[in-house]
C-alpha atoms as a PDB file:
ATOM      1  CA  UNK A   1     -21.304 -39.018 -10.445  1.00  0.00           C
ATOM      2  CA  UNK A   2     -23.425 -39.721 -13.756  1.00  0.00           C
ATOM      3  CA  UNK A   3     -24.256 -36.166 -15.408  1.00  0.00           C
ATOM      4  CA  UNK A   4     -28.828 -35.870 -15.862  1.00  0.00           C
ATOM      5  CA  UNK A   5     -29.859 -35.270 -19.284  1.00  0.00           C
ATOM      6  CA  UNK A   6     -31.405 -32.237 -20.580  1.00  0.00           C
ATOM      7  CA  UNK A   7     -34.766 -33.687 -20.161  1.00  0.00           C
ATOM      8  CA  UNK A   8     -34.328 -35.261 -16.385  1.00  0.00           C
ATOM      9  CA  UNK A   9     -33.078 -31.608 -15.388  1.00  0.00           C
ATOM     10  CA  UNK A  10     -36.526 -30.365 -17.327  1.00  0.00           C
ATOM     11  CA  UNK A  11     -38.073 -32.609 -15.172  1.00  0.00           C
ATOM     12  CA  UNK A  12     -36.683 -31.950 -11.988  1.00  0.00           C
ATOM     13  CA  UNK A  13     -36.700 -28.566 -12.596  1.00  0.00           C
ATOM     14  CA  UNK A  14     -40.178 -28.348 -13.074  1.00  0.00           C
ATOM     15  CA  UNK A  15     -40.850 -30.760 -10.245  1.00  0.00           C
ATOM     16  CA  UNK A  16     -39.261 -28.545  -8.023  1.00  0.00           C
ATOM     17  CA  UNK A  17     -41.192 -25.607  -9.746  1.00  0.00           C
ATOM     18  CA  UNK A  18     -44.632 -26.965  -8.751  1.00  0.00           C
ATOM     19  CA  UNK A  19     -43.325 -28.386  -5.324  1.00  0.00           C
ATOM     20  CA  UNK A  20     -42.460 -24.771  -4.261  1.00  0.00           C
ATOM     21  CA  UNK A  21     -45.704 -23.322  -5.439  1.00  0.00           C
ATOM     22  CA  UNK A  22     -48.111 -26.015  -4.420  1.00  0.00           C
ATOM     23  CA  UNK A  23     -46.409 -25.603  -0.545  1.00  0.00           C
ATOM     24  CA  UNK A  24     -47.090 -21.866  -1.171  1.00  0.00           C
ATOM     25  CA  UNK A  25     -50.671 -22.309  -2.242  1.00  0.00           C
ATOM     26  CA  UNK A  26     -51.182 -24.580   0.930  1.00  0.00           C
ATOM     27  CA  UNK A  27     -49.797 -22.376   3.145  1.00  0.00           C
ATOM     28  CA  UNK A  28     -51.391 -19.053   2.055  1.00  0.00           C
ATOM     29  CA  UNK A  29     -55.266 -21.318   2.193  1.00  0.00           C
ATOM     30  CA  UNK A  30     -53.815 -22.366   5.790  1.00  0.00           C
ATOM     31  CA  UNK A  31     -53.253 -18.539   6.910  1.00  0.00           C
ATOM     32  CA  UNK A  32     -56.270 -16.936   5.447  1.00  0.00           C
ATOM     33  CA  UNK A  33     -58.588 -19.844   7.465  1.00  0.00           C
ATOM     34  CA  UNK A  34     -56.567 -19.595  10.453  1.00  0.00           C
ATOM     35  CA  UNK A  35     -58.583 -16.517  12.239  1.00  0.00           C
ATOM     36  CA  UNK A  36     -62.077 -18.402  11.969  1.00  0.00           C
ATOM     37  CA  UNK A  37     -60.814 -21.409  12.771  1.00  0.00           C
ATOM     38  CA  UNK A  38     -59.069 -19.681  15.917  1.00  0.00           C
ATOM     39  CA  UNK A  39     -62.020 -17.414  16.870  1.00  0.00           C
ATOM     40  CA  UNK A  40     -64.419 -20.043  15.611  1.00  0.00           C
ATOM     41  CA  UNK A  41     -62.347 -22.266  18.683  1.00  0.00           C
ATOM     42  CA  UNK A  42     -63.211 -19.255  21.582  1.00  0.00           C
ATOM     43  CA  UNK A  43     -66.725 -19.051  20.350  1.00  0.00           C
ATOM     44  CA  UNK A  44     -66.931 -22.523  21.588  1.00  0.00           C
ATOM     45  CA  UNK A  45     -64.791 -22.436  24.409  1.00  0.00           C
ATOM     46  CA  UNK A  46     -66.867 -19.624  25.902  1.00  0.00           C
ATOM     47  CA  UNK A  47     -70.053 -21.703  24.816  1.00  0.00           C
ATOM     48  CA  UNK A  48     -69.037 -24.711  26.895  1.00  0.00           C
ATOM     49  CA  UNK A  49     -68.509 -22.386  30.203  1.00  0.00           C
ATOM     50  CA  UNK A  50     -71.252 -20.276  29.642  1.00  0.00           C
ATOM     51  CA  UNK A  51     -74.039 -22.737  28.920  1.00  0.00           C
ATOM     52  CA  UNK A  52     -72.729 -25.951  30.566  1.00  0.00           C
ATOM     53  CA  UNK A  53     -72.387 -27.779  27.117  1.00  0.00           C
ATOM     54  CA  UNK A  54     -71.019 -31.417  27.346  1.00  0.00           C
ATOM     55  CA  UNK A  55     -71.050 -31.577  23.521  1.00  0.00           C
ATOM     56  CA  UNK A  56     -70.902 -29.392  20.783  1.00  0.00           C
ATOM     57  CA  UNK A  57     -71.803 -29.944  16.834  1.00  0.00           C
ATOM     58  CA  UNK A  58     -71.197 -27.238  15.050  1.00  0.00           C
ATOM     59  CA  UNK A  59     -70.419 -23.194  14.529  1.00  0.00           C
ATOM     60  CA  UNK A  60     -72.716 -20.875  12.465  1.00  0.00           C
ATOM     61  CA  UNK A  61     -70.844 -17.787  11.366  1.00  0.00           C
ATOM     62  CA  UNK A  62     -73.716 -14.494  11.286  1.00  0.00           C
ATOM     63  CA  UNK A  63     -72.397 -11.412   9.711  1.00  0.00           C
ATOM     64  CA  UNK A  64     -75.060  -8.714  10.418  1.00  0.00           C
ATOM     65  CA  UNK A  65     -74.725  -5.090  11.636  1.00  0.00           C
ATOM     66  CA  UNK A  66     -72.472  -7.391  14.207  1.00  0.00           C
ATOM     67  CA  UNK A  67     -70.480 -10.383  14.159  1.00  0.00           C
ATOM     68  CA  UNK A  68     -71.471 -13.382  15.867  1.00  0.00           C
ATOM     69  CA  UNK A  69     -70.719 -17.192  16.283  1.00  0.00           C
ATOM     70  CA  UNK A  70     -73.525 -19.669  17.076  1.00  0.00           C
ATOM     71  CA  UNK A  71     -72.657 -22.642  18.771  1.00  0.00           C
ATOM     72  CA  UNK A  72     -74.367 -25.417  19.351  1.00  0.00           C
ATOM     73  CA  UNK A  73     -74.683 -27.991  21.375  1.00  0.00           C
ATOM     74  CA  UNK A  74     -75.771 -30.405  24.449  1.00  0.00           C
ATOM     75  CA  UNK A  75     -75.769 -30.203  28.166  1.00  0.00           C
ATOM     76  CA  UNK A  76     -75.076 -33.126  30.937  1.00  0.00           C
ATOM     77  CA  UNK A  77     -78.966 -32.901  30.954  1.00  0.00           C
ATOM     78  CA  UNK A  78     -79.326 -33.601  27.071  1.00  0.00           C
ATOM     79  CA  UNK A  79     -81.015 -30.066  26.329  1.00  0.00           C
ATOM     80  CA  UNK A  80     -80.028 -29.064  23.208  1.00  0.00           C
ATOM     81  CA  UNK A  81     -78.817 -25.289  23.231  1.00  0.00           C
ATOM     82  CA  UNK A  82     -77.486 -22.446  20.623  1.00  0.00           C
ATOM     83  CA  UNK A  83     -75.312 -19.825  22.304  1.00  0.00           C
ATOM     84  CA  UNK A  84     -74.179 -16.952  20.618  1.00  0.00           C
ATOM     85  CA  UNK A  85     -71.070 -14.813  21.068  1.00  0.00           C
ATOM     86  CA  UNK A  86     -70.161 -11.499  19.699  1.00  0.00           C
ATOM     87  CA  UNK A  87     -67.013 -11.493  17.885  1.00  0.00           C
ATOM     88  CA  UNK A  88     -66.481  -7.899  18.547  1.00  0.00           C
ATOM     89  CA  UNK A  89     -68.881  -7.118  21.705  1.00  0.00           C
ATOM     90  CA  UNK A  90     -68.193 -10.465  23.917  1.00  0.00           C
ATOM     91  CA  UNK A  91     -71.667 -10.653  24.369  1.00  0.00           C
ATOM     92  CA  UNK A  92     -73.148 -14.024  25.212  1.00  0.00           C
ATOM     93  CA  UNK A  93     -76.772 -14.999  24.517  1.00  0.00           C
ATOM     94  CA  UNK A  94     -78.378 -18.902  25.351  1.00  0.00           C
ATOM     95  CA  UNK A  95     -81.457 -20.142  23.769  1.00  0.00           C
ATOM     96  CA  UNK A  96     -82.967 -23.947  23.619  1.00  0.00           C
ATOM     97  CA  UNK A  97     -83.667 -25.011  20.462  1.00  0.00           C
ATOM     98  CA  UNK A  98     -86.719 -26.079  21.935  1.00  0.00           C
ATOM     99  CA  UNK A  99     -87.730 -21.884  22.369  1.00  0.00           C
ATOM    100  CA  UNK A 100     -87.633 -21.270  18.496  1.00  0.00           C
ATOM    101  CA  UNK A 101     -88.501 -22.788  15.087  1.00  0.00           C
ATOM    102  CA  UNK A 102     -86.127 -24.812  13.129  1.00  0.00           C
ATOM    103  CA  UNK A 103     -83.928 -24.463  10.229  1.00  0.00           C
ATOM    104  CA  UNK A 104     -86.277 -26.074   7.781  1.00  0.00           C
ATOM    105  CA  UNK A 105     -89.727 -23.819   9.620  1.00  0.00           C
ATOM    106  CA  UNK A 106     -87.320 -20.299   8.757  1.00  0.00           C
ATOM    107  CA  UNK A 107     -87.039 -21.792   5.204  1.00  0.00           C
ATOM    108  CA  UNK A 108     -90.518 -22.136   4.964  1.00  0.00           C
ATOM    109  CA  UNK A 109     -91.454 -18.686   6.589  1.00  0.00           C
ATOM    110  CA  UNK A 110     -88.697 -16.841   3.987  1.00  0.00           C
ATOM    111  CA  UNK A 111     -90.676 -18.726   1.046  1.00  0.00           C
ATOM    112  CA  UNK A 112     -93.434 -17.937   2.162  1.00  0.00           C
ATOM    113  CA  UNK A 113     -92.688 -14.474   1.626  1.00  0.00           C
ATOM    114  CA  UNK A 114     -91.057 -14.409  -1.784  1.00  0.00           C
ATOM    115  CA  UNK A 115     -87.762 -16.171  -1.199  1.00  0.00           C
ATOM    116  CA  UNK A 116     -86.045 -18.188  -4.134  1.00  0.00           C
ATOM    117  CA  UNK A 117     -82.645 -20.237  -4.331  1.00  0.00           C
ATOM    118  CA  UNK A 118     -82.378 -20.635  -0.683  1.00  0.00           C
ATOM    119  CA  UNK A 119     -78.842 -21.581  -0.474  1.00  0.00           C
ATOM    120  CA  UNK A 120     -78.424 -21.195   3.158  1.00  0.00           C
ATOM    121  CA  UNK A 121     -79.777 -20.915   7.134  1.00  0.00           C
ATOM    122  CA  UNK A 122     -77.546 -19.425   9.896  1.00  0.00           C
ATOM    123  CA  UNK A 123     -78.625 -18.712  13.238  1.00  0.00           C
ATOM    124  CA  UNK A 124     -77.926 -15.190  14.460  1.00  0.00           C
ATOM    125  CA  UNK A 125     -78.261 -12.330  16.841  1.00  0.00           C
ATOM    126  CA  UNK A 126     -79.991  -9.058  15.293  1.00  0.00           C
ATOM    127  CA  UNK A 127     -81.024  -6.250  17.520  1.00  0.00           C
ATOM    128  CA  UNK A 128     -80.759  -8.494  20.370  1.00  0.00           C
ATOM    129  CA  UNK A 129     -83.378 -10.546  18.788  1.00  0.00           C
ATOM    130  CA  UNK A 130     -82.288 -14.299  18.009  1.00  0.00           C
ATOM    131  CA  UNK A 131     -82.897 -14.588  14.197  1.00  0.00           C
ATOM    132  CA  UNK A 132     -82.511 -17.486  11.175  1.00  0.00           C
ATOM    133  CA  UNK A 133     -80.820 -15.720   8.557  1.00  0.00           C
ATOM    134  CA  UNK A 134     -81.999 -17.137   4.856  1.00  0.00           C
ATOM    135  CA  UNK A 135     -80.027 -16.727   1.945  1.00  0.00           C
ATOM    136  CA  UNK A 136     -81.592 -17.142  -1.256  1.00  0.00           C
ATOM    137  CA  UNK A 137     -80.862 -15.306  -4.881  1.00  0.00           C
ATOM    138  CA  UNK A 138     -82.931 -12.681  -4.042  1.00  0.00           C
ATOM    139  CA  UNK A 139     -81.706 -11.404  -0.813  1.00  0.00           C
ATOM    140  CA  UNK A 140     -81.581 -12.315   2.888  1.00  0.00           C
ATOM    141  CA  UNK A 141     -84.671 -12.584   5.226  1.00  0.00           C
ATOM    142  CA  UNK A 142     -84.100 -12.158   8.739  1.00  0.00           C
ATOM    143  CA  UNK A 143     -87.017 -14.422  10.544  1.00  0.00           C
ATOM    144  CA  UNK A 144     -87.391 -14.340  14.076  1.00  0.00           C
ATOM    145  CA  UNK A 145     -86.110 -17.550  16.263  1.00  0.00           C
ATOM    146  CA  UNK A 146     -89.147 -17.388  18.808  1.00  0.00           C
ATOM    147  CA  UNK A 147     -92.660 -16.210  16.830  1.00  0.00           C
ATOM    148  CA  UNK A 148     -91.177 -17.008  13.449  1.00  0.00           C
ATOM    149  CA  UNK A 149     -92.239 -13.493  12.009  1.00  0.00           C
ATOM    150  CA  UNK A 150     -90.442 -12.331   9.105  1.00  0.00           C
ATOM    151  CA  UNK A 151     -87.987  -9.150  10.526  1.00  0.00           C
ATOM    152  CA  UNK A 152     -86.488  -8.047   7.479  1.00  0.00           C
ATOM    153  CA  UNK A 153     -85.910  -8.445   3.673  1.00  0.00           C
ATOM    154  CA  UNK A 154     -82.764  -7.031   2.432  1.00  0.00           C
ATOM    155  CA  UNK A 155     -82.350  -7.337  -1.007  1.00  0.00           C
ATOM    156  CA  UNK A 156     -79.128  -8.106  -3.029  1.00  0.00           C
END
């Protein structure tokens, strides 16, 4: 067997080194992920039997005085829908989008009323109210899904 040189055993040494930590780094991303991916999954599994969806396009996470997941998505009929389910409650709540304003129309409303850096919308449940969270730099407006009022300004 022909005997490594100080350097090759650096080498593998250190390879080995960064192998070990680089499956540890993967692994502890994996595990923190894992329970929104998992409950993220339910959300839309109790989406698709609650609301008839045939399709589904994405999740919005809301994290209000309650937790909830927004799903949404298409039925057989080609309605687009946004159901929401409580994380904690169960609770189960099914709008069109057609009922509400859009994304871009709670962006507007929040600027309209002093927001600046928007750096992102999320559909929610507050109060039993469906709701567009905005988050900008200086604090989160709740506007209201179906008369596109502002409901609250909480600052940062």
């Amino acid at each position: 067997m022909k005997k490594l040189t100080p350097i090759k055993q650096y080498l593998l040494g250190f390879s080995l080194i960064f192998l070990v930590l680089l499956i540890s780094v993967v692994t502890v991303l994996y595990l923190s992920v894992k329970p929104r991916l998992d409950a993220e999954k339910l959300a839309t599994q109790v989406a698709v039997e609650k609301a008839d969806l045939t399709e589904t396009s994405s999740v919005d996470l809301y994290n209000g005085s309650e937790t909830y997941y927004s799903v949404y998505g298409t039925t057989s009929s080609g309605e687009q829908k946004i159901v929401s389910v409580g994380e904690d409650n169960g609770e189960v709540y099914v709008y069109s989008v057609n009922d509400g304003i859009s994304r871009k129309e709670a962006k507007q409303v929040a600027t309209a009323n002093g927001a600046t850096g928007i750096s992102k919308v999320v559909y929610g449940i507050y109060d039993e109210t469906p709701i567009w969270e905005v988050t900008a730099t200086n604090g989160y407006y709740l506007v209201n899904f179906e008369t596109s009022e502002l409901v609250k300004k909480e600052g940062i």
